[in-house]
C-alpha atoms as a PDB file:
ATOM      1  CA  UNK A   1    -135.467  32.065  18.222  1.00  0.00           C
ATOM      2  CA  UNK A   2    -134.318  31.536  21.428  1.00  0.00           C
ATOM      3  CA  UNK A   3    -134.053  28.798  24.258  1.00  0.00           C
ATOM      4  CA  UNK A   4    -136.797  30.292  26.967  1.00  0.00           C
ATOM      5  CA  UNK A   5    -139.077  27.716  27.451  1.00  0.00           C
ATOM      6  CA  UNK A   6    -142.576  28.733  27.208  1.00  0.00           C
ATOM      7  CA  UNK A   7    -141.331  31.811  25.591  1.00  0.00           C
ATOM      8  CA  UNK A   8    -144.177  33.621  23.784  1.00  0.00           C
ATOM      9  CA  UNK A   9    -143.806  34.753  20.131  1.00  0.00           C
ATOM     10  CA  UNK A  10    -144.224  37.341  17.247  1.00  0.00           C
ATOM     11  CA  UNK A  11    -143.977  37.126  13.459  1.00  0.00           C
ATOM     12  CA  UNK A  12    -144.298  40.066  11.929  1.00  0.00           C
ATOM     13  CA  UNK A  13    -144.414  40.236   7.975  1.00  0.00           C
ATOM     14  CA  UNK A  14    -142.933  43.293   6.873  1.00  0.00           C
ATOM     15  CA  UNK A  15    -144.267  44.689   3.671  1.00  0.00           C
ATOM     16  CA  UNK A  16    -143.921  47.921   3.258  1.00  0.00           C
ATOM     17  CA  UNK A  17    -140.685  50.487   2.712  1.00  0.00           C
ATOM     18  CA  UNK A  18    -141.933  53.911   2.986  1.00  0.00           C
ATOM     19  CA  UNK A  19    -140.495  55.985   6.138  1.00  0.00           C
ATOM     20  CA  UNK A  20    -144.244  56.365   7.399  1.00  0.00           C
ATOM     21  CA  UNK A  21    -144.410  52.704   7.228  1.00  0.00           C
ATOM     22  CA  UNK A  22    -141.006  51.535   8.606  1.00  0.00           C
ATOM     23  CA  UNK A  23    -141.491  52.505  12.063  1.00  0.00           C
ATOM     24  CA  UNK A  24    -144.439  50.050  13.055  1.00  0.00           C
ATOM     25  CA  UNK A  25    -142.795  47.239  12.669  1.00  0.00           C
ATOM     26  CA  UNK A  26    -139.187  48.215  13.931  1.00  0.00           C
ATOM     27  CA  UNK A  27    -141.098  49.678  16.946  1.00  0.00           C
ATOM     28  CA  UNK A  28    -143.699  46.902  17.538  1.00  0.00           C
ATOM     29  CA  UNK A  29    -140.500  43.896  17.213  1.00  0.00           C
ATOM     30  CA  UNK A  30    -137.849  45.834  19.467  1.00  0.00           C
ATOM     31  CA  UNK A  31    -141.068  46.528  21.864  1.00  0.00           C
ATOM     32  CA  UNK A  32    -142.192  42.797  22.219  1.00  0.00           C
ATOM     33  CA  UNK A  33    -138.467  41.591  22.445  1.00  0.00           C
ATOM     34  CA  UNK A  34    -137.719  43.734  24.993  1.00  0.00           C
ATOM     35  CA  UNK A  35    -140.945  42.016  26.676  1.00  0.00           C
ATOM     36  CA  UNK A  36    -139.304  38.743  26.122  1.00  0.00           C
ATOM     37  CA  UNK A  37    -140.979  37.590  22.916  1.00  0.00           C
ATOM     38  CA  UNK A  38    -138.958  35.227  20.572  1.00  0.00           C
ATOM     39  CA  UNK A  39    -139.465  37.893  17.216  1.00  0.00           C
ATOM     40  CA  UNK A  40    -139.134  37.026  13.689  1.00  0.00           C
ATOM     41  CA  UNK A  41    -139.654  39.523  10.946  1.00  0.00           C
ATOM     42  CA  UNK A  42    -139.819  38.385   7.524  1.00  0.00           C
ATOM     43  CA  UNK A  43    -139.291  41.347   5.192  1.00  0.00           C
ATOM     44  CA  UNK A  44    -140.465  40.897   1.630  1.00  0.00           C
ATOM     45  CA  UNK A  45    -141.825  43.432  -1.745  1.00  0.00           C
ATOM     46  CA  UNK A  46    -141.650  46.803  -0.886  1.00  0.00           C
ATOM     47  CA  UNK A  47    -140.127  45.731   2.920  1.00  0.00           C
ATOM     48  CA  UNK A  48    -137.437  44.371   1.695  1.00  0.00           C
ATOM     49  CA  UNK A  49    -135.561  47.655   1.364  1.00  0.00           C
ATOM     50  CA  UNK A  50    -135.733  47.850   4.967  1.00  0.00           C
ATOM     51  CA  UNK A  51    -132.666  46.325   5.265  1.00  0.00           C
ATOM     52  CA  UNK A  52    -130.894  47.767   2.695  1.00  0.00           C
ATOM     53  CA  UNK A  53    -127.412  49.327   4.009  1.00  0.00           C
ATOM     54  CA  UNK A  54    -128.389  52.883   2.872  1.00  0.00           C
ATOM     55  CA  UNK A  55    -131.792  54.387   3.630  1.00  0.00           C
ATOM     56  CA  UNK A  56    -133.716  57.084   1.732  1.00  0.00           C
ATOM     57  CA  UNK A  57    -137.016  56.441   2.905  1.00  0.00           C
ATOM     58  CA  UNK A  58    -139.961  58.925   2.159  1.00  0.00           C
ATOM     59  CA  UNK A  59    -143.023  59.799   3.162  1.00  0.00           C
ATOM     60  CA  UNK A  60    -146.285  58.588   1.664  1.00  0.00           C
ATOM     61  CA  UNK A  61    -149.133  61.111   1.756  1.00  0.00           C
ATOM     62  CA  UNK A  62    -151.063  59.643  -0.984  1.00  0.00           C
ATOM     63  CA  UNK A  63    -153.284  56.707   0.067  1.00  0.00           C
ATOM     64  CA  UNK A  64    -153.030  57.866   3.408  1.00  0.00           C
ATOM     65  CA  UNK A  65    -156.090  59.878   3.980  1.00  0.00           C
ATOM     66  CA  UNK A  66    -155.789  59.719   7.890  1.00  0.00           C
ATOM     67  CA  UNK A  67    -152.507  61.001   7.573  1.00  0.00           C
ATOM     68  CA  UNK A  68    -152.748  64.725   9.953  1.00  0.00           C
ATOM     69  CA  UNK A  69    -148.935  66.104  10.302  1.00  0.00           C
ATOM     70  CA  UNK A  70    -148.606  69.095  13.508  1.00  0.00           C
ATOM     71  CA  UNK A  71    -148.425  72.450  12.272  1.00  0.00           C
ATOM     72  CA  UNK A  72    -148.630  75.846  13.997  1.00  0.00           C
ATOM     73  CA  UNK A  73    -150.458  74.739  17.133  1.00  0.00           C
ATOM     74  CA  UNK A  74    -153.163  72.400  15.106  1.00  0.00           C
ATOM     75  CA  UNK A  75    -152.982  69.634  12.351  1.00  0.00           C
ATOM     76  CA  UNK A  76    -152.710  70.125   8.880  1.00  0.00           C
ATOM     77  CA  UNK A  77    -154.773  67.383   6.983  1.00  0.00           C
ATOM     78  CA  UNK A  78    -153.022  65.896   3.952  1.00  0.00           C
ATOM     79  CA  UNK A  79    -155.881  64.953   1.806  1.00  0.00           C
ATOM     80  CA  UNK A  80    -155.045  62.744  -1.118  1.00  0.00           C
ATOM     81  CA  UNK A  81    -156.413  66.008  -3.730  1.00  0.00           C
ATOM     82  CA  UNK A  82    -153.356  67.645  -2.197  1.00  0.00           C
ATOM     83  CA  UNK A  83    -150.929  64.791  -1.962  1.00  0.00           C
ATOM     84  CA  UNK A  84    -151.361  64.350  -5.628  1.00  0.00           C
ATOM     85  CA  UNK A  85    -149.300  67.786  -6.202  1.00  0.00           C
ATOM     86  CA  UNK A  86    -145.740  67.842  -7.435  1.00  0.00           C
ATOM     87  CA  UNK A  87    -143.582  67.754  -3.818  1.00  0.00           C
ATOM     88  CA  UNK A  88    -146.250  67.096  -1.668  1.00  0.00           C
ATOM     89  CA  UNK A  89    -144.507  63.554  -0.538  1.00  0.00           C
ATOM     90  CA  UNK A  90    -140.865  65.887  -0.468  1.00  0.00           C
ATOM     91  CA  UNK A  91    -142.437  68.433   2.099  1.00  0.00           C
ATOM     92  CA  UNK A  92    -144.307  65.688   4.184  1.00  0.00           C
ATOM     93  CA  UNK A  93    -140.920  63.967   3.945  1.00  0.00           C
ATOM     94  CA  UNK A  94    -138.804  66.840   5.465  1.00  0.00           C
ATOM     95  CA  UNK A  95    -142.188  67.400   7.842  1.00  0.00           C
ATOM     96  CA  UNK A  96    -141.919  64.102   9.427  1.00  0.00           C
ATOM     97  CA  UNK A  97    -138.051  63.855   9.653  1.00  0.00           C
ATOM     98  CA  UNK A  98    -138.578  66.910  11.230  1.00  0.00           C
ATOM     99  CA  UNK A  99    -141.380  65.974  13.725  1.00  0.00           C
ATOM    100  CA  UNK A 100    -138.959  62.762  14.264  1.00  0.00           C
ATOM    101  CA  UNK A 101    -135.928  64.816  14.779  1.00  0.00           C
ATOM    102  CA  UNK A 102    -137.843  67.211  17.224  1.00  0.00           C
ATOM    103  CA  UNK A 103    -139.421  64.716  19.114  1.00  0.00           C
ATOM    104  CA  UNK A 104    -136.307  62.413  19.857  1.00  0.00           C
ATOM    105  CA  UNK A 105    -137.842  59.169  18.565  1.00  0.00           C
ATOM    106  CA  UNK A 106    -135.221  56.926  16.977  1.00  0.00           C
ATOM    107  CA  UNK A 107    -134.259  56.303  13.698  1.00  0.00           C
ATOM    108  CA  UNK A 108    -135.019  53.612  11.470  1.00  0.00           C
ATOM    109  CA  UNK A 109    -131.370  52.932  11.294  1.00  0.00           C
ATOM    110  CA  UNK A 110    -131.108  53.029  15.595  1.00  0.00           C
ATOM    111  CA  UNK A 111    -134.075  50.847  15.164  1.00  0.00           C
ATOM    112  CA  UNK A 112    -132.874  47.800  12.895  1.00  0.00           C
ATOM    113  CA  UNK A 113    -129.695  48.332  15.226  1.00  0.00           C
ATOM    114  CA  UNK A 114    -132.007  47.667  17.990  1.00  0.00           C
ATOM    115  CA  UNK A 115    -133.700  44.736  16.466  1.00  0.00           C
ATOM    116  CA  UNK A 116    -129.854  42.613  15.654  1.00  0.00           C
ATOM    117  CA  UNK A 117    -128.824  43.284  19.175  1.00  0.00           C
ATOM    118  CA  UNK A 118    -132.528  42.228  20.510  1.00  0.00           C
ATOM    119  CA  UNK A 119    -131.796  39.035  18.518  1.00  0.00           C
ATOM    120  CA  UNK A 120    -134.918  39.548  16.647  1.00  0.00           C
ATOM    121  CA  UNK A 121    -134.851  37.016  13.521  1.00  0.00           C
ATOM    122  CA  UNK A 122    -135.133  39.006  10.163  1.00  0.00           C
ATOM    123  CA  UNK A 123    -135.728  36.941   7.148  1.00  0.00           C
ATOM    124  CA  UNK A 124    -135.075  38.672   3.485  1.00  0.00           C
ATOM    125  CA  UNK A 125    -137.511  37.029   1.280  1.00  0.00           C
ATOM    126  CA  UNK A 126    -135.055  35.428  -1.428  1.00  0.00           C
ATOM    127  CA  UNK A 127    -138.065  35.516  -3.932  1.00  0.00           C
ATOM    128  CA  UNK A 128    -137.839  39.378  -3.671  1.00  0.00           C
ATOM    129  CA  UNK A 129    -134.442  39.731  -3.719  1.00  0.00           C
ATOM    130  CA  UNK A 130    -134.299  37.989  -7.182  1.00  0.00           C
ATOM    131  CA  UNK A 131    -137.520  39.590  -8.481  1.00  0.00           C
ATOM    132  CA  UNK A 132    -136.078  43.529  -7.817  1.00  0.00           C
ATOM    133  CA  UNK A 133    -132.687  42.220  -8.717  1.00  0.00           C
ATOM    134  CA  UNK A 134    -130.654  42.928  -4.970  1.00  0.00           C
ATOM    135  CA  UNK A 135    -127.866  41.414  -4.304  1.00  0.00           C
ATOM    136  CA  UNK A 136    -126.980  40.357  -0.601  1.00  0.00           C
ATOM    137  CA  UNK A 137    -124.208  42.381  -0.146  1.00  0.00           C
ATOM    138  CA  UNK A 138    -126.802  45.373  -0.898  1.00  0.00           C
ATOM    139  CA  UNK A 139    -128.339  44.098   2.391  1.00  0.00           C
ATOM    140  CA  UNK A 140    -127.099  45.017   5.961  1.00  0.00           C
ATOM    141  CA  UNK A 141    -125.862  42.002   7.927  1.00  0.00           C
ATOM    142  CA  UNK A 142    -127.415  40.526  10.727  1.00  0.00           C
ATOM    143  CA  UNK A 143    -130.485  38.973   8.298  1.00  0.00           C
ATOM    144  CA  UNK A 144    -131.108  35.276   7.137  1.00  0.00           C
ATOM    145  CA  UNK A 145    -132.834  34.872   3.841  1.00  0.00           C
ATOM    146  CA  UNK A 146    -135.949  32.790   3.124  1.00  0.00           C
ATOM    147  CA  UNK A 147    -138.309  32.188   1.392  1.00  0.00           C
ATOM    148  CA  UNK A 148    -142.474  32.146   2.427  1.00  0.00           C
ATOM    149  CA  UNK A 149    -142.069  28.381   3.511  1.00  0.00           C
ATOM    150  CA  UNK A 150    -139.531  30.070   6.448  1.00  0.00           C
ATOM    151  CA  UNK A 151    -141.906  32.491   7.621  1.00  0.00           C
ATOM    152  CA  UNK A 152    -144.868  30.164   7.730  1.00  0.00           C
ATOM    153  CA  UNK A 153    -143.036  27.321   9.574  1.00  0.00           C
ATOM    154  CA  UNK A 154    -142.313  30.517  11.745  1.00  0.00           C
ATOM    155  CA  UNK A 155    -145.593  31.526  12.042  1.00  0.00           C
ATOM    156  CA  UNK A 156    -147.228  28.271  12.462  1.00  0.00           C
ATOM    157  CA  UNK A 157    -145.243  28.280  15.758  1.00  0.00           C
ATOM    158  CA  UNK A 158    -145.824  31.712  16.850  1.00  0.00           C
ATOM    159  CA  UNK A 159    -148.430  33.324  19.123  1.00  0.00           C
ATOM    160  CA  UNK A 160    -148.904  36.741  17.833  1.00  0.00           C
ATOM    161  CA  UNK A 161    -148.621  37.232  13.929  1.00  0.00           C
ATOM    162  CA  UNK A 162    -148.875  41.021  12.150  1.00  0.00           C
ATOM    163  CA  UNK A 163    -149.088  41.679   8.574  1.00  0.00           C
ATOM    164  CA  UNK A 164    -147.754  45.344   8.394  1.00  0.00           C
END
């Protein structure tokens, strides 16, 4: 964290890896540090691979009944029925990339760029590394590891706190 006095603060737990998922936190840390917020993100389970050097995040349809995607001039609904199919989460995958491309937001990759040079702090839960069997080096740099006792002395301190 940083040295502002009076500086306000956001922990963010990060716990999910799926491209769908990914962006809410990236975008929600590199908005509020770019406010002036002291960030910490503590990535753990599925988040965890968040930080891993190479990226092949997908799409989740299933479980996601909300989940509309643009098509021809409307929204095409994706339904859990349908996201049950055999390539459902590929096409949704290449849908959204698409979408992404299209509509110039950043990548995840930009993003966790974003968040080092924003001096965001971004905690790799050790108990997850050891439990999916990561090394560090699998990791990209610019991360501290932890463990829950890190992020809750964070938290304890901080004003804002999301569980995404």
């Amino acid at each position: 964290m940083s040295d502002k006095k009076n500086a306000k603060s956001m922990s963010i737990i990060v716990t999910k890896g799926s491209l769908d998922w990914a962006y809410p936190p990236f975008i929600i840390g590199t908005t509020a540090a770019a406010m002036g917020l002291d960030v910490t993100m503590f990535f753990t389970f599925y988040g965890l691979g968040l930080l891993k050097k190479k990226l092949d995040l997908q799409v989740t349809p299933l479980g996601n009944a909300a989940m509309e995607m643009p098509l021809m001039g409307g929204h095409m609904a994706m339904p859990n029925a349908v996201a049950m199919i055999p390539g459902v989460d590929k096409a949704a995958t290449v849908m959204m990339k698409n979408l992404i491309k299209k509509k110039g937001v950043a990548s995840i990759e930009d993003l966790r760029e974003t968040a080092i040079e924003s001096d965001i702090r971004m905690i790799a839960c050790q108990m997850t590394l050891d439990l999916f069997e990561y090394k560090r080096e699998d990791l990209i740099d610019g991360h501290e590891l932890g463990g829950a006792a890190t992020y809750i002395e964070a938290a304890s301190q901080s004003d804002i706190n999301l569980f995404i």
